[in-house]
Protein backbone atom coordinates (compact mmCIF):
# COMPACT_ATOMS: atom_id res chain seq x y z
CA UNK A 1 149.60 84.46 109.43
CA UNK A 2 146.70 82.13 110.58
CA UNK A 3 144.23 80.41 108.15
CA UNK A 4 141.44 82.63 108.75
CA UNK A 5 143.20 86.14 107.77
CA UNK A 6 144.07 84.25 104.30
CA UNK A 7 140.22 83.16 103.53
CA UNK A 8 138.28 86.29 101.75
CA UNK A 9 135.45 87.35 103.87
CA UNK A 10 132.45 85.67 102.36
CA UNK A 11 129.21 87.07 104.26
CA UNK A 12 126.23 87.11 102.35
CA UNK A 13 125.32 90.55 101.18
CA UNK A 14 122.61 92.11 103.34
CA UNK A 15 118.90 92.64 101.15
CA UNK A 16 118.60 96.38 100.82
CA UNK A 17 116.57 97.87 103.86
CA UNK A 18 112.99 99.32 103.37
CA UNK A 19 113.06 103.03 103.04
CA UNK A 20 110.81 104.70 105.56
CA UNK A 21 108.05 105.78 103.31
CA UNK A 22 108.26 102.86 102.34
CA UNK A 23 107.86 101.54 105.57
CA UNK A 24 105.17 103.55 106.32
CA UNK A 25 103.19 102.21 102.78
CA UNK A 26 103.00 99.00 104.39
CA UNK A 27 101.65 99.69 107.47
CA UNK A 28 99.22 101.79 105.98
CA UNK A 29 98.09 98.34 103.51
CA UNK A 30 98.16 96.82 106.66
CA UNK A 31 95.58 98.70 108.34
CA UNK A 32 93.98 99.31 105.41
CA UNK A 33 93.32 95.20 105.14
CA UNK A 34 92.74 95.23 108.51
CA UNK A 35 89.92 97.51 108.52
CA UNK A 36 87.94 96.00 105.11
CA UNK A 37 88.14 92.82 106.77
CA UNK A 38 86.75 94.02 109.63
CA UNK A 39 84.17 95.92 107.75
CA UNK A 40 82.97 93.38 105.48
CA UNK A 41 82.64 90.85 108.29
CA UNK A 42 80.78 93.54 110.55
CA UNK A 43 77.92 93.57 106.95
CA UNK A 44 77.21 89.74 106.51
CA UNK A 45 73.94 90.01 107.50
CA UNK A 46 71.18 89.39 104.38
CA UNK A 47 69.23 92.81 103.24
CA UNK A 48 66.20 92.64 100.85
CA UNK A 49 67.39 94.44 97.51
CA UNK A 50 65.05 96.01 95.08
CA UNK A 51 65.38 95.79 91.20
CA UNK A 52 63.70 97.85 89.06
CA UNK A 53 61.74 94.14 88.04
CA UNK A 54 61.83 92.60 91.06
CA UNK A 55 63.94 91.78 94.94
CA UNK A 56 65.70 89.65 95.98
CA UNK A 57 68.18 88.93 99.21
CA UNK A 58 72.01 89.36 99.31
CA UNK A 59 74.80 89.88 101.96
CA UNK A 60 75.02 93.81 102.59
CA UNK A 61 78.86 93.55 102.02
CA UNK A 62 78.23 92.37 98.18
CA UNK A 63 75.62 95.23 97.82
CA UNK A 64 78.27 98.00 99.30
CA UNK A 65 80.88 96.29 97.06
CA UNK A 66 78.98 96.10 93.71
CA UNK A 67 77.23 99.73 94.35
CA UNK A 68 81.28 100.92 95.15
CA UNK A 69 82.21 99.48 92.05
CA UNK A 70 79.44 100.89 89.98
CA UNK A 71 80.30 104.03 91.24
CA UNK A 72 83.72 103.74 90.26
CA UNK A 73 83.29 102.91 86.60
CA UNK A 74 80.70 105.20 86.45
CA UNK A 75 82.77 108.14 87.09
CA UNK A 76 85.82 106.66 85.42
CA UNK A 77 83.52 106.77 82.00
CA UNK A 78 81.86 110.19 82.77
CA UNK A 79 85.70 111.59 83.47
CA UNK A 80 86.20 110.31 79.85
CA UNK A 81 83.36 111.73 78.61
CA UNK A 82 84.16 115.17 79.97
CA UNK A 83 88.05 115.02 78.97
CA UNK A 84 87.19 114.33 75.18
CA UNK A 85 85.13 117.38 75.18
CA UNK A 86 88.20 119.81 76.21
């Protein structure tokens, strides 16, 4: 017998593959990134914005962002509203 049939193979165990949805998940993220990136360097350019007491200037990407994010809470707290009546 030679030396190397007597030593236990001792390869180190493979990390578990990614699935192919999962595979697929991260490409999507990918693009996804890709494409707000894009986006919000495509809307740097100032824009006058009105408040109800007076205007002032702001990057259009931070006035898409904070209106987005309005809108979300907005209709997270009215879909509250309208599950508590049920």
């Amino acid at each position: 017998m030679s030396a190397s049939s007597q030593i236990p193979d001792q390869t180190q165990p493979k990390p578990p593959r990614r699935t192919r949805r999962e595979q697929t998940r991260v490409l999507v993220m990918v693009i996804l990134a890709i494409l707000i990136t894009l986006f919000a360097v495509l809307n740097v350019k100032q824009v006058k914005v009105n408040w109800i007491v007076g205007s002032g200037h702001a990057p259009l990407i931070i006035v898409i962002v904070v209106s987005l994010l309005v809108g979300v809470v907005l209709g997270h707290f009215a879909e509250r509203r309208v599950g508590k009546r049920r």
